[in-house]
Protein backbone atom coordinates (compact mmCIF):
# COMPACT_ATOMS: atom_id res chain seq x y z
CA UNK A 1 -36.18 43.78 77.09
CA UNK A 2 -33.90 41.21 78.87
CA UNK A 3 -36.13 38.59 80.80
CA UNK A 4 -34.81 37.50 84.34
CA UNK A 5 -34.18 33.91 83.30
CA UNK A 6 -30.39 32.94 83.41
CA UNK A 7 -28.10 30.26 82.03
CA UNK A 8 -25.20 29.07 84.01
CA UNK A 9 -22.18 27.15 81.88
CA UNK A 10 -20.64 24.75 84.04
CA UNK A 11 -18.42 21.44 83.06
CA UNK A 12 -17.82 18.13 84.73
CA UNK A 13 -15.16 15.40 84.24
CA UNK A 14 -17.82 12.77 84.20
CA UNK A 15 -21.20 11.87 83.87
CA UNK A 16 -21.82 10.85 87.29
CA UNK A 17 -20.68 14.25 88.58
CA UNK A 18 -22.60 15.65 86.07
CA UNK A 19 -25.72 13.68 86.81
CA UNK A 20 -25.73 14.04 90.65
CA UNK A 21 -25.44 18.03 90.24
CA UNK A 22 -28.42 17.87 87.31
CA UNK A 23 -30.27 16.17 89.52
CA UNK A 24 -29.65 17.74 92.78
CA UNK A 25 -30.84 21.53 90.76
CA UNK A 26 -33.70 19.91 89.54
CA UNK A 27 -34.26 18.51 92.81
CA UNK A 28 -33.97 21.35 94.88
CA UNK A 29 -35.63 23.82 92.60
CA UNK A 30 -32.71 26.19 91.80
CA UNK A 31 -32.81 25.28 88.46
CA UNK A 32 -36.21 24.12 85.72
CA UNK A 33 -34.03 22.15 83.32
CA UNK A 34 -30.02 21.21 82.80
CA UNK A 35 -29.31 19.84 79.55
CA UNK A 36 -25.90 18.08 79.90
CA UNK A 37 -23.73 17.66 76.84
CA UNK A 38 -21.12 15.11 76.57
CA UNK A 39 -18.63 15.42 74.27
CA UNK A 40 -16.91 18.95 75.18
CA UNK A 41 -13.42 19.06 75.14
CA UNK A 42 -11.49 21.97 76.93
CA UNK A 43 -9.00 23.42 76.28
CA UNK A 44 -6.98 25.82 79.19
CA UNK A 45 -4.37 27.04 81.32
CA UNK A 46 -4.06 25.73 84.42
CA UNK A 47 -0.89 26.01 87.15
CA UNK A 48 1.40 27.10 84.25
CA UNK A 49 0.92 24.14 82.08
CA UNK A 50 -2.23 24.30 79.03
CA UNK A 51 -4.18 21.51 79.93
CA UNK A 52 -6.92 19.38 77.19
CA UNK A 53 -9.46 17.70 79.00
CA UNK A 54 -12.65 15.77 77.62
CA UNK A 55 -16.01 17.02 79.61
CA UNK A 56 -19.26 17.04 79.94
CA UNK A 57 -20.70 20.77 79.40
CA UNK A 58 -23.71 21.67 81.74
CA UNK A 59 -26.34 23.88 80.85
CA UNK A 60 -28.17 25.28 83.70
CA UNK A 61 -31.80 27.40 83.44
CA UNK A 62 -32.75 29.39 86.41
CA UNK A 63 -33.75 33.00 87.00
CA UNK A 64 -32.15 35.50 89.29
CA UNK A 65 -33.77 34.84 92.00
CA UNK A 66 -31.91 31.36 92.32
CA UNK A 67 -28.80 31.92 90.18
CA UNK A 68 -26.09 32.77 92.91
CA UNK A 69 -27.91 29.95 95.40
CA UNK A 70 -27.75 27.36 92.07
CA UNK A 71 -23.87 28.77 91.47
CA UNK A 72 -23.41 27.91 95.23
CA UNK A 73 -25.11 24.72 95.27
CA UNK A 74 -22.66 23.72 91.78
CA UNK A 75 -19.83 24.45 93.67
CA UNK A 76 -20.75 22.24 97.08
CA UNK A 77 -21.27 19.28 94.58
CA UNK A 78 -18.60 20.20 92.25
CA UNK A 79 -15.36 17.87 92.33
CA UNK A 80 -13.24 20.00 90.94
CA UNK A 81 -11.19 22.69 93.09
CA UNK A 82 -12.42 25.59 90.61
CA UNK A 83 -15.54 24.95 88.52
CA UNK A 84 -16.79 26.89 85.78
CA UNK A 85 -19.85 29.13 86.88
CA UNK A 86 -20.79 31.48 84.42
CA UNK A 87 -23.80 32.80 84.07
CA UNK A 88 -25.47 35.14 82.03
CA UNK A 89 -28.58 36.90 81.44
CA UNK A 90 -31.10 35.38 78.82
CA UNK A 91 -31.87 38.74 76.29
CA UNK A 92 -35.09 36.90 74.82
CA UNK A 93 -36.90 33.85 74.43
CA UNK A 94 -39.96 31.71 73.94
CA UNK A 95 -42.33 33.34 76.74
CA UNK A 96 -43.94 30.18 77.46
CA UNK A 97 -40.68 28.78 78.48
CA UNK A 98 -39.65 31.26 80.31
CA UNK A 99 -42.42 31.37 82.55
CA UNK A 100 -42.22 27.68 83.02
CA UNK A 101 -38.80 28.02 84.39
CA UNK A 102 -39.97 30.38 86.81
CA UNK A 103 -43.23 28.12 87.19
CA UNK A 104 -40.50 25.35 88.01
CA UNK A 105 -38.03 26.70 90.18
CA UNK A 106 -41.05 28.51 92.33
CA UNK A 107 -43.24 26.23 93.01
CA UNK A 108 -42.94 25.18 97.00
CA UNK A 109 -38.93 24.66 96.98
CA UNK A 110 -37.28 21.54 98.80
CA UNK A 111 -34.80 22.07 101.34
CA UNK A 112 -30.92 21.69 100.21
């Protein structure tokens, strides 16, 4: 049985833009955890020409209550003109850390 925890894949060029939308999440309670790894490199096609760019890959743990307002919140921070937001539904997991996502991300939430 799926749980109703989700991961949202995001990248950043940098690890201050990375850092300031970690934080922010955290912050705000729309997300328990983002693990950021540096490192990524991506590969893609943008306006007609196939870009390589180094990044920083963003994993983002929320549930479903928050996942469109965390994908929403990404975006505001985000300073690229189209960020990755892709999330998808965890299938299983650790329960204890699934419930302390939720645990997390409901306790009383700070305004954005």
């Amino acid at each position: 049985m799926p749980s109703h925890v989700h991961l949202i894949f995001s990248t950043c060029p940098d690890l201050p833009s990375a850092e300031l939308i970690s934080r922010v999440l955290v912050q705000e309670r729309l997300a328990a955890c983002v693990t950021q790894w540096p490192g990524a490199v991506s590969i893609y096609r943008w306006q007609g020409k196939i870009e390589t760019t180094k990044e920083i890959q963003l994993l983002i743990k929320t549930n479903a209550v928050h996942v469109n307002a965390a994908i929403a919140r990404l975006c505001a921070l985000h300073p690229y003109q189209l960020p990755e937001a892709v999330a998808v539904q965890v299938s299983a997991g650790l329960p204890d850390y699934l419930a302390w996502i939720d645990t997390e991300i409901d306790e009383e939430r700070s305004p954005p």
